[in-house]
Protein backbone atom coordinates (compact mmCIF):
# COMPACT_ATOMS: atom_id res chain seq x y z
CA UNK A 1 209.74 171.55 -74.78
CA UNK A 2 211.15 171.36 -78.02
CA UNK A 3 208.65 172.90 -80.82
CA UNK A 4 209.44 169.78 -82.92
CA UNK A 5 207.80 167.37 -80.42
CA UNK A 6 204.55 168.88 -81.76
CA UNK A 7 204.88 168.15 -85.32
CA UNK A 8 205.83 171.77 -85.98
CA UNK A 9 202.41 173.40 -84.56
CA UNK A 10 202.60 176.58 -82.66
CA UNK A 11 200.53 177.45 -80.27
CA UNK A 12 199.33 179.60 -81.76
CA UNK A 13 198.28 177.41 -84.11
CA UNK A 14 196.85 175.23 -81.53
CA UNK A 15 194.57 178.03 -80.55
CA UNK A 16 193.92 179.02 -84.22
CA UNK A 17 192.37 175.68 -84.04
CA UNK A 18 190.07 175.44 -80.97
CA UNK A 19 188.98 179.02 -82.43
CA UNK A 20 188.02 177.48 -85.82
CA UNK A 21 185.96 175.02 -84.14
CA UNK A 22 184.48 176.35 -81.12
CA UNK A 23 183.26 179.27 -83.50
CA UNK A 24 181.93 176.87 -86.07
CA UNK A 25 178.66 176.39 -84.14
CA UNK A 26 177.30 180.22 -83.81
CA UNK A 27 173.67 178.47 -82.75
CA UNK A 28 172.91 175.90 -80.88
CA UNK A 29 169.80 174.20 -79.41
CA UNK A 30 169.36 173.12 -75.92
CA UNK A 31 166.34 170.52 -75.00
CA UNK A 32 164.26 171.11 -71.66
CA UNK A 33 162.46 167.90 -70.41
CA UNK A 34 159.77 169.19 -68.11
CA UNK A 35 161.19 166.42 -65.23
CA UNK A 36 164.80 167.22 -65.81
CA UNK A 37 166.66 169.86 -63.91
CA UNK A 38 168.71 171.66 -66.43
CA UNK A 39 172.06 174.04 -66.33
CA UNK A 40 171.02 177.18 -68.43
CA UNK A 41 174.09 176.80 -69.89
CA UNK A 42 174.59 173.18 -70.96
CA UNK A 43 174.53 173.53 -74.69
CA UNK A 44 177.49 176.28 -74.55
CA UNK A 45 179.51 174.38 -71.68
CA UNK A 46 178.92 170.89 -73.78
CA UNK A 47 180.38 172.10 -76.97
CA UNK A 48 183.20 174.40 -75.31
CA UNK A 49 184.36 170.59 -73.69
CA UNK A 50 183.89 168.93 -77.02
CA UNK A 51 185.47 171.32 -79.12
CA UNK A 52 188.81 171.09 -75.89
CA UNK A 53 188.86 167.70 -76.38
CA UNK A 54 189.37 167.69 -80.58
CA UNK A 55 192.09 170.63 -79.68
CA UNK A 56 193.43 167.92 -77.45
CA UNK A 57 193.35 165.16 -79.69
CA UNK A 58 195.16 167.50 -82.20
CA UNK A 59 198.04 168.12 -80.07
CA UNK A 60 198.26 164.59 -79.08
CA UNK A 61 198.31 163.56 -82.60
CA UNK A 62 200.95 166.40 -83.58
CA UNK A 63 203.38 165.06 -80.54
CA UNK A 64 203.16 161.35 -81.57
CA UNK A 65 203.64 161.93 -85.37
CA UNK A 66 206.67 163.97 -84.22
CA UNK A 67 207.86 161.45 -82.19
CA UNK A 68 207.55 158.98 -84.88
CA UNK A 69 209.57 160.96 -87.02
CA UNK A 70 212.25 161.71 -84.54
CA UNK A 71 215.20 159.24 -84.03
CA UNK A 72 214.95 159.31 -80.22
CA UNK A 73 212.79 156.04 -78.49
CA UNK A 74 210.38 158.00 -76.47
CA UNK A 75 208.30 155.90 -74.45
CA UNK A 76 204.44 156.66 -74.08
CA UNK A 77 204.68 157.73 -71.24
CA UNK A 78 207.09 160.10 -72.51
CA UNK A 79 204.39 161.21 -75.24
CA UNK A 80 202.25 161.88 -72.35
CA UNK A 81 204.19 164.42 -70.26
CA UNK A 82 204.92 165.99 -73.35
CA UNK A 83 201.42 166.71 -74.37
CA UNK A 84 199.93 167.45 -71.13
CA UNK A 85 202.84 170.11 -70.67
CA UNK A 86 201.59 171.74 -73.58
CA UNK A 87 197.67 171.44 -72.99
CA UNK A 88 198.58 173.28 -69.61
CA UNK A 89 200.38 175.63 -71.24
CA UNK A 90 198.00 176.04 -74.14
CA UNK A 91 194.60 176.41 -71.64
CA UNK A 92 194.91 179.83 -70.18
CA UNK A 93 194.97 181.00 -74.11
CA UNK A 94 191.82 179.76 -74.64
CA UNK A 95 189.99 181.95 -71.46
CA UNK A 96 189.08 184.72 -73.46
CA UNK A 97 188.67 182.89 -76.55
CA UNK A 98 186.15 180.67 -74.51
CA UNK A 99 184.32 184.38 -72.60
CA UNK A 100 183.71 185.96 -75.86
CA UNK A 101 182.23 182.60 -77.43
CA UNK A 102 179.93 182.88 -74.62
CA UNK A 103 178.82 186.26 -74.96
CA UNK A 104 178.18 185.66 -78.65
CA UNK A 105 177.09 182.21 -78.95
CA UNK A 106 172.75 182.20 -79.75
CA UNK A 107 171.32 179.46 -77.38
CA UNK A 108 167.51 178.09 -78.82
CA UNK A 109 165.82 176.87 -75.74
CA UNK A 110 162.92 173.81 -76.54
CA UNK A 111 160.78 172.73 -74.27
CA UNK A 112 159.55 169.16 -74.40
């Protein structure tokens, strides 16, 4: 795919991104009800989905406001293949990104 179906982003700049926000929460706080069975890991895994989602929404928004700009009539569905190729292409980047969050990332356990 053409780079100018995503609004001139690079990839790199697409993982720039997810870095900037998965690494904006360094702490985070993870609630323990005493009749709940809980993943020791939900915080982390919650906000590494959360912050995948805004990257995705980012490249979404990049390929339709290059689309709109383009002459072409691409349909949605169009729009569609376009950004999924590139969030395929763009989620093995983000492995070690994500393993290094992991190791660094401060979990606060609180019991309830």
């Amino acid at each position: 795919m053409k780079n100018e179906y995503y609004n001139g982003v690079t990839d790199e700049d697409f993982v720039k991104y997810f870095e900037g926000i998965l690494h904006y929460r360094v702490e985070l706080t993870q609630y323990q009800y005493p009749f709940e069975q809980i993943e020791p890991q939900e915080a982390i895994d919650d906000h590494i989905v959360r912050s995948q989602r805004s990257l995705f929404e980012y490249i979404l928004e990049s390929v339709r406001a290059s689309v709109d700009q383009i002459d072409d009539k691409i349909e949605e569905d169009e729009t569609l293949f376009i950004f999924n190729k590139k969030k395929t292409k763009i989620l093995p980047m983000l492995t070690g990104i994500i393993g290094n969050y992991i190791e660094s990332v401060k979990v606060n356990y609180i019991n309830l």
